[in-house]
Protein backbone atom coordinates (compact mmCIF):
# COMPACT_ATOMS: atom_id res chain seq x y z
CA UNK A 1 -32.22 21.60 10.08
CA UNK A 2 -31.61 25.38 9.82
CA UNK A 3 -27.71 24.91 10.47
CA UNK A 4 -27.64 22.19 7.26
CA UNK A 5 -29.25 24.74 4.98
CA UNK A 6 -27.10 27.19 6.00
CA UNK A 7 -23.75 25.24 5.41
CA UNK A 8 -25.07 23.54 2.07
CA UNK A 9 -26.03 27.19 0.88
CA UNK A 10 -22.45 28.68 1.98
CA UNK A 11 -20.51 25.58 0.94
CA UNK A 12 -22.31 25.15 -2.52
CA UNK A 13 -21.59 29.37 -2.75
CA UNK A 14 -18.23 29.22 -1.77
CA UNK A 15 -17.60 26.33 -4.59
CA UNK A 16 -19.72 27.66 -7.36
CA UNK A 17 -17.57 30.85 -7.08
CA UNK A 18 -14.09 29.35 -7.48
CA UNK A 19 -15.42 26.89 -10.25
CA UNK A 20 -16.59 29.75 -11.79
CA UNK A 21 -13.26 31.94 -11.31
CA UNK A 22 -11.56 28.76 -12.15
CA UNK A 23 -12.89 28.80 -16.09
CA UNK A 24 -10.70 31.92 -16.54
CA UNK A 25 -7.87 29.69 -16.16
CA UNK A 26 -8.74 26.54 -16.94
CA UNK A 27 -5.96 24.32 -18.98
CA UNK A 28 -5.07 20.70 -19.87
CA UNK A 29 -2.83 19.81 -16.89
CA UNK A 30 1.31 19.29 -17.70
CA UNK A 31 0.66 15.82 -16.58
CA UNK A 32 -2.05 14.83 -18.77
CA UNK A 33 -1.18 17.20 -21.99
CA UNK A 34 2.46 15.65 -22.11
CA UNK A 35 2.29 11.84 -19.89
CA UNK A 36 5.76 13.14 -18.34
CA UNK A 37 6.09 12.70 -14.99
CA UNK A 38 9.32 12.27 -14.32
CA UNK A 39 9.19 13.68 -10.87
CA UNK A 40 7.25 12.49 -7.58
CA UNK A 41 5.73 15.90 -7.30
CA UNK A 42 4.28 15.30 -11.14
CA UNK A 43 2.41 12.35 -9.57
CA UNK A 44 0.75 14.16 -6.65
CA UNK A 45 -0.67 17.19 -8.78
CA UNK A 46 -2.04 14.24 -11.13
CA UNK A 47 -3.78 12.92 -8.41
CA UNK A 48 -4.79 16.08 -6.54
CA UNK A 49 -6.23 16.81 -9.94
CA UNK A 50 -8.32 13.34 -10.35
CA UNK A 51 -9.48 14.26 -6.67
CA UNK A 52 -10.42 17.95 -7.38
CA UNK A 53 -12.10 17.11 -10.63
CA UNK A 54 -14.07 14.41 -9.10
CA UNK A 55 -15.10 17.17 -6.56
CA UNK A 56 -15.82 20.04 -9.17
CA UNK A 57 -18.66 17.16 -11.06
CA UNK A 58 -20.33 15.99 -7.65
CA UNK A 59 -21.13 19.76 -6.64
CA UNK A 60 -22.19 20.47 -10.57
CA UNK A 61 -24.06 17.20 -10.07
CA UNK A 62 -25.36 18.37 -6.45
CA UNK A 63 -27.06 21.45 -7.70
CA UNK A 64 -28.54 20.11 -10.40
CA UNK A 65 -29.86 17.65 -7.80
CA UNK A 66 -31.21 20.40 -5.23
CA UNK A 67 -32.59 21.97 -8.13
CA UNK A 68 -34.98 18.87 -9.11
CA UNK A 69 -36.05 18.62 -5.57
CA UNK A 70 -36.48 22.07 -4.54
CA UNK A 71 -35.23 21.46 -1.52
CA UNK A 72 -31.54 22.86 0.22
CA UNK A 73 -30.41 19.38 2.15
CA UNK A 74 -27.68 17.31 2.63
CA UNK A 75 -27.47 15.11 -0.04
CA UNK A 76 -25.23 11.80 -0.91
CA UNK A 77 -23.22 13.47 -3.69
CA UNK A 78 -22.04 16.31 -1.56
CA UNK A 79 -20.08 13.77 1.27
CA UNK A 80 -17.03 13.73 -0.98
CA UNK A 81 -16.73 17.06 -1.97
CA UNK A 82 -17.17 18.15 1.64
CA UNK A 83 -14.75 15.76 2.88
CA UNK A 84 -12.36 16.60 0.19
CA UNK A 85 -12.66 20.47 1.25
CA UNK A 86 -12.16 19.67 4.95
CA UNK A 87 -9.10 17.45 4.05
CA UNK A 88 -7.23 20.06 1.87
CA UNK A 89 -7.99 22.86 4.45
CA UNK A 90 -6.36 20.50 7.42
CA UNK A 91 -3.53 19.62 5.09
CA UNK A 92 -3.40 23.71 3.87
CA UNK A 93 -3.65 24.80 8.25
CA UNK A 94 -0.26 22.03 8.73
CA UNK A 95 1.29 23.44 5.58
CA UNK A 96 1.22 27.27 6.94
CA UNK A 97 1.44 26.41 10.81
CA UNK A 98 5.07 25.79 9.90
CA UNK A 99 5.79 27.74 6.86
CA UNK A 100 6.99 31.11 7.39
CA UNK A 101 6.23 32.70 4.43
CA UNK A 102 2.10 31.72 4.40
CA UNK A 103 -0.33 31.91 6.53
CA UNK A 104 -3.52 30.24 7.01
CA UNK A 105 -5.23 32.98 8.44
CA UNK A 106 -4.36 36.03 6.25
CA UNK A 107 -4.39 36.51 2.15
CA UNK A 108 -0.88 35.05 0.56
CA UNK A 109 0.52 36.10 -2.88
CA UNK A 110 1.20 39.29 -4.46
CA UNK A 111 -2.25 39.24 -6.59
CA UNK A 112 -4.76 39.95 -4.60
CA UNK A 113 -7.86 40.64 -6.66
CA UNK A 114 -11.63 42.57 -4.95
CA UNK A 115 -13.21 39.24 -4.68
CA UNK A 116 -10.45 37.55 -3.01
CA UNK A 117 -11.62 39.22 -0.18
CA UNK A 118 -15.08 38.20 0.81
CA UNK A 119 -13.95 34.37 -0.73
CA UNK A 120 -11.59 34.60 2.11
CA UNK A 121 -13.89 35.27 4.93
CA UNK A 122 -16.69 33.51 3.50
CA UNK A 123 -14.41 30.29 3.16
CA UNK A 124 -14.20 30.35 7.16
CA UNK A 125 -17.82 30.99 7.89
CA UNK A 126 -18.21 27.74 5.28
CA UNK A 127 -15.63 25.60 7.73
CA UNK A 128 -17.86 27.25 10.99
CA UNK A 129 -20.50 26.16 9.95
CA UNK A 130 -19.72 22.31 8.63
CA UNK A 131 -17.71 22.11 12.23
CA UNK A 132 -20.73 22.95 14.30
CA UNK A 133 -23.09 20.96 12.14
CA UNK A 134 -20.97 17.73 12.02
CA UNK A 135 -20.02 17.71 15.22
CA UNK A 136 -23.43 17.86 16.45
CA UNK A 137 -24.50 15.11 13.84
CA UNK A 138 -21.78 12.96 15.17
CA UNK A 139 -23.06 13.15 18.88
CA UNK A 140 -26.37 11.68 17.63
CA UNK A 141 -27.22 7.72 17.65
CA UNK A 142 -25.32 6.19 14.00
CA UNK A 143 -27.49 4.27 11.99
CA UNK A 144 -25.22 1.26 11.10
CA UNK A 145 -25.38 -2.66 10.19
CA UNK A 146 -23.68 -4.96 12.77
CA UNK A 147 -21.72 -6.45 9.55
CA UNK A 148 -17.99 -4.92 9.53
CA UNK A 149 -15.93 -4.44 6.62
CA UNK A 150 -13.80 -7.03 4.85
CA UNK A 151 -9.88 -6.92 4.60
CA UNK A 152 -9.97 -6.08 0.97
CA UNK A 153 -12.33 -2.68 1.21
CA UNK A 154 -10.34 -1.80 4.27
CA UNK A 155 -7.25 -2.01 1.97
CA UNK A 156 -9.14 0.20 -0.93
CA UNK A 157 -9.61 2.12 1.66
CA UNK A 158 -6.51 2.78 3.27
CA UNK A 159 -4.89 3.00 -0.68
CA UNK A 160 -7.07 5.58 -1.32
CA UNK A 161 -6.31 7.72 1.81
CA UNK A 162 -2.30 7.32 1.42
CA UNK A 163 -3.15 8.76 -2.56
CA UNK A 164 -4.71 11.50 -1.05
CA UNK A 165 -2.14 12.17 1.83
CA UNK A 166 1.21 11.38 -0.35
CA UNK A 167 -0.36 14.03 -3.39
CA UNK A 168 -0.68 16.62 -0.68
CA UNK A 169 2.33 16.56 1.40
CA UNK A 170 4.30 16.55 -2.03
CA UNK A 171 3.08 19.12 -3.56
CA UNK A 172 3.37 21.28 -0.20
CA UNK A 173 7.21 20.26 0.18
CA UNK A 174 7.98 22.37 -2.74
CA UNK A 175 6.17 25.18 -0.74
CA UNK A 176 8.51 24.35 2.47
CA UNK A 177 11.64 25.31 -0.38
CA UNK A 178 11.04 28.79 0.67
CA UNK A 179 11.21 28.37 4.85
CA UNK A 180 9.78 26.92 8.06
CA UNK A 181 9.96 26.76 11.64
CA UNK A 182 12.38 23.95 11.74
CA UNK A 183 15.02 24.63 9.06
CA UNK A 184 17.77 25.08 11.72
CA UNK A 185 17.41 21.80 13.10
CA UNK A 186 18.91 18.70 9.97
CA UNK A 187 16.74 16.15 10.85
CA UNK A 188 13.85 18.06 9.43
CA UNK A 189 15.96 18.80 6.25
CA UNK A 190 17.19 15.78 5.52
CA UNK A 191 13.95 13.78 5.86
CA UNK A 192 10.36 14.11 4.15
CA UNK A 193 8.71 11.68 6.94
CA UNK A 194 8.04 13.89 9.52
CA UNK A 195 6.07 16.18 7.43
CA UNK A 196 4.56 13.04 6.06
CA UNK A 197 3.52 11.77 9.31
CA UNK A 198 2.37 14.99 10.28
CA UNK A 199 -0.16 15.26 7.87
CA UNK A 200 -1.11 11.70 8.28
CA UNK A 201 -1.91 12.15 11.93
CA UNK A 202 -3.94 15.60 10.97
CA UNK A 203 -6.18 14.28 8.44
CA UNK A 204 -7.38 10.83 10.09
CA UNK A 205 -8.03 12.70 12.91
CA UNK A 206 -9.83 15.62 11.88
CA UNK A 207 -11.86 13.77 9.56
CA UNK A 208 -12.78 10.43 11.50
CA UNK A 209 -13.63 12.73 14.86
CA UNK A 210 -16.01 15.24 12.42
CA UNK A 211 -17.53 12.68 9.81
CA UNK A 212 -16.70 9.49 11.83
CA UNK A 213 -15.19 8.69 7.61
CA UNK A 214 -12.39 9.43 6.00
CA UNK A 215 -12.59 10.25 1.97
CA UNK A 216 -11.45 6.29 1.30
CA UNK A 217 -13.90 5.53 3.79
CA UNK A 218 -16.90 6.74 1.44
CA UNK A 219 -16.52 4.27 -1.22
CA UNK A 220 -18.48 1.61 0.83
CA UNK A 221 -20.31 4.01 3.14
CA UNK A 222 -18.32 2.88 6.09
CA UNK A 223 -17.75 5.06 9.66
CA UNK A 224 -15.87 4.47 12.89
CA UNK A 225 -18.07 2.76 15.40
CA UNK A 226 -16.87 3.83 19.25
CA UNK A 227 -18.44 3.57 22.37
CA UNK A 228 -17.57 6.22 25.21
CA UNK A 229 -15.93 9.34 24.73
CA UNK A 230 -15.40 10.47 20.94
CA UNK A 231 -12.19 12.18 21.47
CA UNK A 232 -10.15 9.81 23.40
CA UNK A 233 -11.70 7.09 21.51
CA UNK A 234 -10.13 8.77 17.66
CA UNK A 235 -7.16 10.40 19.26
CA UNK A 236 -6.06 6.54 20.32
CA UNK A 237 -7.37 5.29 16.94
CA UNK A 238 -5.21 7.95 15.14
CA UNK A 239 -1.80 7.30 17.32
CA UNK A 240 -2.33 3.70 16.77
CA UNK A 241 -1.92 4.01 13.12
CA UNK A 242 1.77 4.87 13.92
CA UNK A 243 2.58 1.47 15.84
CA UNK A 244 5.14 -0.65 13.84
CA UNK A 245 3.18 -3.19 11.14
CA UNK A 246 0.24 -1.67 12.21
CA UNK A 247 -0.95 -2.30 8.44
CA UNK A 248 0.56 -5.69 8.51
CA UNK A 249 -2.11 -6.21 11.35
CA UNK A 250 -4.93 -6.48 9.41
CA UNK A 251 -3.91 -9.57 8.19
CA UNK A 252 -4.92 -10.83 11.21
CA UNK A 253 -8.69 -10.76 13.34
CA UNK A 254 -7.90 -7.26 13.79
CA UNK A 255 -5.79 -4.10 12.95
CA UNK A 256 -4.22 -2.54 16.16
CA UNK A 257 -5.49 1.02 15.52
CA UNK A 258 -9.01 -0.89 16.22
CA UNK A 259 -7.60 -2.83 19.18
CA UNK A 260 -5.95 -0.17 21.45
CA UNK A 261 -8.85 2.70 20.96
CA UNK A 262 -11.23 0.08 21.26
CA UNK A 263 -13.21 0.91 18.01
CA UNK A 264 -14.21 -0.89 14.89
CA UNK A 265 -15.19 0.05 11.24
CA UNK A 266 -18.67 -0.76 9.99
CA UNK A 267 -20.89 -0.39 6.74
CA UNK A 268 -23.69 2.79 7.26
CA UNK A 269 -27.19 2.05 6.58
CA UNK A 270 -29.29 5.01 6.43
CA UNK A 271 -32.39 3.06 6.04
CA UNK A 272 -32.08 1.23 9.39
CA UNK A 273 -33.53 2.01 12.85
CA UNK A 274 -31.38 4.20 15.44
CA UNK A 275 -31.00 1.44 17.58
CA UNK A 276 -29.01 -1.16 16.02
CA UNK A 277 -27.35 -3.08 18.16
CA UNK A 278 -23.35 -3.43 17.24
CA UNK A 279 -22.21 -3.54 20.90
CA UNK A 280 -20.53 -6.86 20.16
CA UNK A 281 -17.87 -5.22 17.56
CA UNK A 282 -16.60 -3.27 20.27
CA UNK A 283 -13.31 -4.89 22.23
CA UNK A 284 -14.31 -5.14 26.03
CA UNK A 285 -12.68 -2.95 28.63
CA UNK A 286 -11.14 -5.96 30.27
């Protein structure tokens, strides 16, 4: 229970600061101020803005909420903004892995300012600590119904992950412009997709094997349900998104990222007991 304080506290700091930093140069986004978007990077920073915005209000909200109950816990409205911070870290740590002129692990730009400093440093003690805490959360018993999700939320839900993914990777192409690792070779020139899948493969899988969710996951309250080993079961969920059709799949009794990692997606009920029973979901060995 200590651990959750401690992240809420850090993660609640760290985002009241740049919200706060972020008034001193607030605007009306291009997008909105002049409805041109007549490029496909226009459309991503419209939607990373919708996202970040919806963020900014359910941490405003959060406080507000800790506030009333006089209490530091994890609360509902803080999923999506902690999710959202995890996702454009992992998609930030792909962009700068292969960039060569950022870094994920030092200060970038020319403007460097007193408190960019301890934002810095405190922005890793903020990921520490929501690693540790998650990942121990996730090893406990998941309070779910035995009722799986229907085609048409599984669709909202992949829509709403391939918004999030596409509005990243195209705003971080422009950022490639200036140089990465693989610039010699012209497949990686000539072809967005590999960056694309890239950052597809890094977000479902650092998000479903922390959270068990995925940010389209959380409009129904929905998590992976696995039996055996956590890793192995996500890391064949997530390369089984990349099998031809595997979106046609779903058409059918069910998807083949489910099938070959042996896992299924269910609807979380926090108000049922620890034990509920969803062992028949699961695919059998044989």
């Amino acid at each position: 229970m200590k651990l959750e304080k401690w992240m809420v506290l850090s993660f609640l700091l760290f985002s009241i600061s740049y919200i706060v930093l972020e008034l001193h140069y607030i605007s009306i986004p291009h997008w909105l101020s002049s409805f041109n978007m007549s490029a496909p990077w226009d459309y991503s920073y419209a939607i990373k803005d919708i996202f970040h915005y919806t963020s900014t209000v359910l941490i405003l909200i959060s406080v507000v909420k800790l506030i009333q109950q006089k209490e530091i816990s994890m609360i509902k409205t803080l999923k999506f903004p902690i999710l959202f911070f995890i996702s454009s870290q992992t998609f930030w740590f792909v962009f700068s892995s292969i960039s060569t002129e950022f870094s994920f692990f030092t200060l970038n730009g020319s403007n460097k300012f007193w408190y960019s400093y301890p934002l810095f440093f405190l922005k890793f003690i903020v990921l520490g600590l929501i690693i540790v805490h998650f990942s121990q959360k996730t090893t406990a018993p998941i309070q779910v119904s035995s009722k799986q999700v229907s085609k048409g939320a599984r669709f909202i839900n992949s829509l709403i992950d391939s918004l999030l993914i596409f509005a990243f990777v195209m705003s971080n192409l422009m950022g490639l412009s200036k140089g990465f690792i693989f610039e010699s070779i012209p497949y990686f020139n000539d072809s967005p997709y590999w960056y694309y899948f890239l950052n597809m493969f890094a977000y479902f899988f650092v998000l479903e094997i922390l959270f068990l969710q995925t940010i389209g996951k959380l409009h129904n309250n929905s998590v992976v349900h696995y039996e055996g080993n956590r890793f192995v079961r996500i890391l064949f969920r997530t390369m089984g998104r990349f099998i031809p059709f595997d979106a046609l799949s779903f058409l059918g009794s069910k998807g083949f990222h489910d099938s070959v990692s042996k896992t299924t997606v269910v609807l979380q009920n926090d108000d049922m007991s620890e034990d509920s029973d969803v062992s028949h979901l699961i695919p059998n060995e044989n």
